[in-house]
N, C-alpha and C. Protein backbone atom coordinates (compact mmCIF):
# COMPACT_ATOMS: atom_id res chain seq x y z
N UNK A 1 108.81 67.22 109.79
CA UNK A 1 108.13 67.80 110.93
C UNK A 1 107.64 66.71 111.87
N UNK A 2 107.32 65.67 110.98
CA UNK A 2 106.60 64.34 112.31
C UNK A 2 107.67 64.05 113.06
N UNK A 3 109.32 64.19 112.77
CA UNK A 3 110.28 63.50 113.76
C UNK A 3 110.90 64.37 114.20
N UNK A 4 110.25 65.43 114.16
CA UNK A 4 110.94 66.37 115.28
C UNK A 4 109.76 67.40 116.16
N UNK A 5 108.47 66.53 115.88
CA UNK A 5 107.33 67.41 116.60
C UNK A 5 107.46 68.58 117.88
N UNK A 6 106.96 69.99 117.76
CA UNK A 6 107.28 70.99 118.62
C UNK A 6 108.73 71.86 117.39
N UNK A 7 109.16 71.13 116.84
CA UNK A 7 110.65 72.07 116.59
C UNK A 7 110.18 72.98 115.91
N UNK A 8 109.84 72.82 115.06
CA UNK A 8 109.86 74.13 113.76
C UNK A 8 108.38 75.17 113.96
N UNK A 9 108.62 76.02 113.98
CA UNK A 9 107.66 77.15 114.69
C UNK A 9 107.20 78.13 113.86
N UNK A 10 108.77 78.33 112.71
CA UNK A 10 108.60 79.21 111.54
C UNK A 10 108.28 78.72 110.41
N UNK A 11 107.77 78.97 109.44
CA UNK A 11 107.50 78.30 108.05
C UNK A 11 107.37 79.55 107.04
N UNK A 12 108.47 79.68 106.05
CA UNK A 12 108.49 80.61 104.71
C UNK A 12 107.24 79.54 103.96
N UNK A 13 106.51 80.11 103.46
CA UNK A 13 105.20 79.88 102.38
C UNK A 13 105.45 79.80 100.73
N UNK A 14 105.98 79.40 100.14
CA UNK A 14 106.31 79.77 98.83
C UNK A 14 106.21 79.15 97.91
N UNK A 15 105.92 79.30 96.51
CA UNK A 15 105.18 77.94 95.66
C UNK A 15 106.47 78.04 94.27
N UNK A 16 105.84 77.14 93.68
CA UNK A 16 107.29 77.23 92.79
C UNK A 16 106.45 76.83 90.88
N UNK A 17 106.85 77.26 90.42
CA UNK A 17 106.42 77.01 89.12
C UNK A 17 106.82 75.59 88.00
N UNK A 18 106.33 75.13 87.04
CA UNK A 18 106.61 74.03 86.50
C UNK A 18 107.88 73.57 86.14
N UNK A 19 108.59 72.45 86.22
CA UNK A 19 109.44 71.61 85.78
C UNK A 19 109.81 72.28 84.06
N UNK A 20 111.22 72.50 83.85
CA UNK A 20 112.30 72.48 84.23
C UNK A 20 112.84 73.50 85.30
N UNK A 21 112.18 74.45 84.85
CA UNK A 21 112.73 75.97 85.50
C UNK A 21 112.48 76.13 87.14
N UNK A 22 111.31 75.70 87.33
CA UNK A 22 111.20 75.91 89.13
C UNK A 22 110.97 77.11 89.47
N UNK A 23 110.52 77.89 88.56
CA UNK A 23 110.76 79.40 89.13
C UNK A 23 109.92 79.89 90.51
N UNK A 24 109.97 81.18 90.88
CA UNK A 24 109.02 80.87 92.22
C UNK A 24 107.73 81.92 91.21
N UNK A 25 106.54 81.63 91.92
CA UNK A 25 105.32 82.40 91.63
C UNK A 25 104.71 82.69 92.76
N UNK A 26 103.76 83.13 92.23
CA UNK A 26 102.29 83.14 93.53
C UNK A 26 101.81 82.04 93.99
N UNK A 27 101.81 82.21 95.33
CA UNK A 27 101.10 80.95 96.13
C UNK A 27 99.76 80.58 95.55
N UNK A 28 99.26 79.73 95.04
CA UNK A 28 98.02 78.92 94.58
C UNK A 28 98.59 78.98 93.27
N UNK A 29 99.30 79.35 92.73
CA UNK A 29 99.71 79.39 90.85
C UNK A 29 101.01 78.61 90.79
N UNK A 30 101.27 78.08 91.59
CA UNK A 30 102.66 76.95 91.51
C UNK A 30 101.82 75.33 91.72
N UNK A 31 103.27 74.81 91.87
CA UNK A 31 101.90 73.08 92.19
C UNK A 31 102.08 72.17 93.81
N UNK A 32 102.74 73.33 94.63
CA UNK A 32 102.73 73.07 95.34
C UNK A 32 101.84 72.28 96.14
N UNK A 33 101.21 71.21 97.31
CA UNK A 33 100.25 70.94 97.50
C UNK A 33 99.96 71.86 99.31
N UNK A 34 99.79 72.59 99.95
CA UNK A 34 99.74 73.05 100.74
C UNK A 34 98.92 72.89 101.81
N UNK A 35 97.49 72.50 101.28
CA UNK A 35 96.66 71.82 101.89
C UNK A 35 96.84 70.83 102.71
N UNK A 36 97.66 70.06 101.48
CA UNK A 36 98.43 68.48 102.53
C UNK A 36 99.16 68.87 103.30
N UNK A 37 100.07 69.77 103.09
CA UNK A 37 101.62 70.30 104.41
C UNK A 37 100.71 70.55 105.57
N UNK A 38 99.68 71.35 105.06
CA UNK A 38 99.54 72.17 106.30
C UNK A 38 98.68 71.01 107.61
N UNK A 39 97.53 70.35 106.25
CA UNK A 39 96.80 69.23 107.26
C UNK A 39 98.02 68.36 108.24
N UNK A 40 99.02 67.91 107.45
CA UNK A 40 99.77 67.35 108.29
C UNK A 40 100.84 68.05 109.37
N UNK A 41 100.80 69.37 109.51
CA UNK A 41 101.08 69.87 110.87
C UNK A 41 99.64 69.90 111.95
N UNK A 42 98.35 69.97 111.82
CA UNK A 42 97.54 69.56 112.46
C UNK A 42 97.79 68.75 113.72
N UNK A 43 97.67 68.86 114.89
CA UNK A 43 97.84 67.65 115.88
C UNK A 43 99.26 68.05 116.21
N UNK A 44 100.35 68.29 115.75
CA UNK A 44 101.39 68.56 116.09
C UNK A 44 101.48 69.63 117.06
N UNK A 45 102.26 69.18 118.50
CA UNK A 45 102.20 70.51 119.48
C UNK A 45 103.14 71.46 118.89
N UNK A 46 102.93 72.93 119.59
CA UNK A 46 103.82 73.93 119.17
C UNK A 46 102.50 74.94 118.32
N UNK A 47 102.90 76.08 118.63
CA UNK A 47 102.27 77.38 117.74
C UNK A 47 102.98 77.68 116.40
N UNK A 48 102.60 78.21 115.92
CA UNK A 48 103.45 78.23 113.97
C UNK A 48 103.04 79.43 113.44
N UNK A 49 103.91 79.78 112.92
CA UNK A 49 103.80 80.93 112.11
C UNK A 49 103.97 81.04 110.60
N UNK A 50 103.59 81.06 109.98
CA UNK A 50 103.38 81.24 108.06
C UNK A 50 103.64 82.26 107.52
N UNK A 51 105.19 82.98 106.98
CA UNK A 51 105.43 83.81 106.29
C UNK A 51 105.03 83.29 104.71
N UNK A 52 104.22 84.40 104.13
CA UNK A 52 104.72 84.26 102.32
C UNK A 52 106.00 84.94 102.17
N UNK A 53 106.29 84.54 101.13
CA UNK A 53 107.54 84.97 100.53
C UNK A 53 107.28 84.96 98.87
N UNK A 54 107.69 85.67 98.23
CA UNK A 54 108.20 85.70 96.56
C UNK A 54 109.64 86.23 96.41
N UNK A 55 110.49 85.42 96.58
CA UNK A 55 111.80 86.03 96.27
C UNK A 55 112.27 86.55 94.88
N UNK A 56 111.75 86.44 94.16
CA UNK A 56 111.53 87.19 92.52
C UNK A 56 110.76 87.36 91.55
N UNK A 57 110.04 88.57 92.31
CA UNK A 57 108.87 89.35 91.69
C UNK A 57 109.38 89.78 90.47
N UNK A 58 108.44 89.47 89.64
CA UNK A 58 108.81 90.05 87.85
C UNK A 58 109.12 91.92 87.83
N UNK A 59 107.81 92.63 88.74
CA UNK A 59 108.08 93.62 88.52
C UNK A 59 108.08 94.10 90.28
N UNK A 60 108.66 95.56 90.17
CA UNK A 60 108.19 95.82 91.54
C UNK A 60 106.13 96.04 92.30
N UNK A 61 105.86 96.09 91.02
CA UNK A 61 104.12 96.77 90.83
C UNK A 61 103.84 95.70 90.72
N UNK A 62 104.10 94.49 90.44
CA UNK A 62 103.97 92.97 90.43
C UNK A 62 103.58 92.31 92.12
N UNK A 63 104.25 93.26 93.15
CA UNK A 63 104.48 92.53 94.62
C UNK A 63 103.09 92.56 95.34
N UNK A 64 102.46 93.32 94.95
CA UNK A 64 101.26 93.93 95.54
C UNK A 64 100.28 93.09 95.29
N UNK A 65 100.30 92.82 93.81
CA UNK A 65 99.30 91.81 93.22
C UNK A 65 99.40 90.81 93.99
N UNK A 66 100.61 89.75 93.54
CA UNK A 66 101.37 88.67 94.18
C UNK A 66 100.59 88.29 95.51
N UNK A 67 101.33 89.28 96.27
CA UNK A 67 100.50 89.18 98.08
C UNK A 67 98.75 88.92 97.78
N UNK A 68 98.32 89.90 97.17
CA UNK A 68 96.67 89.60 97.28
C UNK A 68 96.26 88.09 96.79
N UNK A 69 96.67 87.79 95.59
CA UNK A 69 96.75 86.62 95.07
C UNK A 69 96.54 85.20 95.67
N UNK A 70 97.78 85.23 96.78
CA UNK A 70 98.46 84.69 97.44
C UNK A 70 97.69 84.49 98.49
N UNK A 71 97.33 85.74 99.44
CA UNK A 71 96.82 85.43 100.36
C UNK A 71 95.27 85.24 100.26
N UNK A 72 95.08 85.63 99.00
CA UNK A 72 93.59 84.39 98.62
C UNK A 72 93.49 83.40 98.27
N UNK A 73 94.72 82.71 97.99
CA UNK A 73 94.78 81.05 97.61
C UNK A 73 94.80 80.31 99.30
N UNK A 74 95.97 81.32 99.71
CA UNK A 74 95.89 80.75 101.38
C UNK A 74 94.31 80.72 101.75
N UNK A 75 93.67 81.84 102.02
CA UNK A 75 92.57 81.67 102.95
C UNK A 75 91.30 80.33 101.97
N UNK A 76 91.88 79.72 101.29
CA UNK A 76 90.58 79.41 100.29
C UNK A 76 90.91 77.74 100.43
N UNK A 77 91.84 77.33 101.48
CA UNK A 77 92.23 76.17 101.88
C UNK A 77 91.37 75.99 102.65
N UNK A 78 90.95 74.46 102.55
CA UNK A 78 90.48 73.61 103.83
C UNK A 78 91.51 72.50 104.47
N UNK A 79 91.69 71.95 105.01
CA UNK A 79 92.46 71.42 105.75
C UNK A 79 91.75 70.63 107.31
């Protein structure tokens, strides 16, 4: 993102689970560091947008959780 400042506008959100497997999880339950990504778009011109994503929810009754989860690990960042 620093060598192409302004380009990227969209950003999928998605965390990934422990070494070997990688699987994807809930955002704040992977080891993603996000805090850092995000501090370092800071200062960068351009507006941005932050989709979550879970591309493979265990269950379908699983997705609902997931999102809440998720978007309480998001809001619980400082940056």
């Amino acid at each position: 993102v620093s060598q192409h400042p302004g380009r990227f506008a969209l950003f999928h959100v998605k965390d990934r689970g422990p070494a070997p497997g990688l699987g994807r999880v809930c955002v704040g339950d992977g080891d993603l560091p996000f805090g850092q990504v995000f501090a370092a778009l800071q200062g960068q011109p351009g507006e941005r947008h932050f989709f979550w994503e879970r591309e493979d929810p265990a269950a379908p009754q699983d997705q609902l959780d997931c999102a809440t989860r998720s978007a309480k690990a998001l809001k619980r960042l400082r940056f």
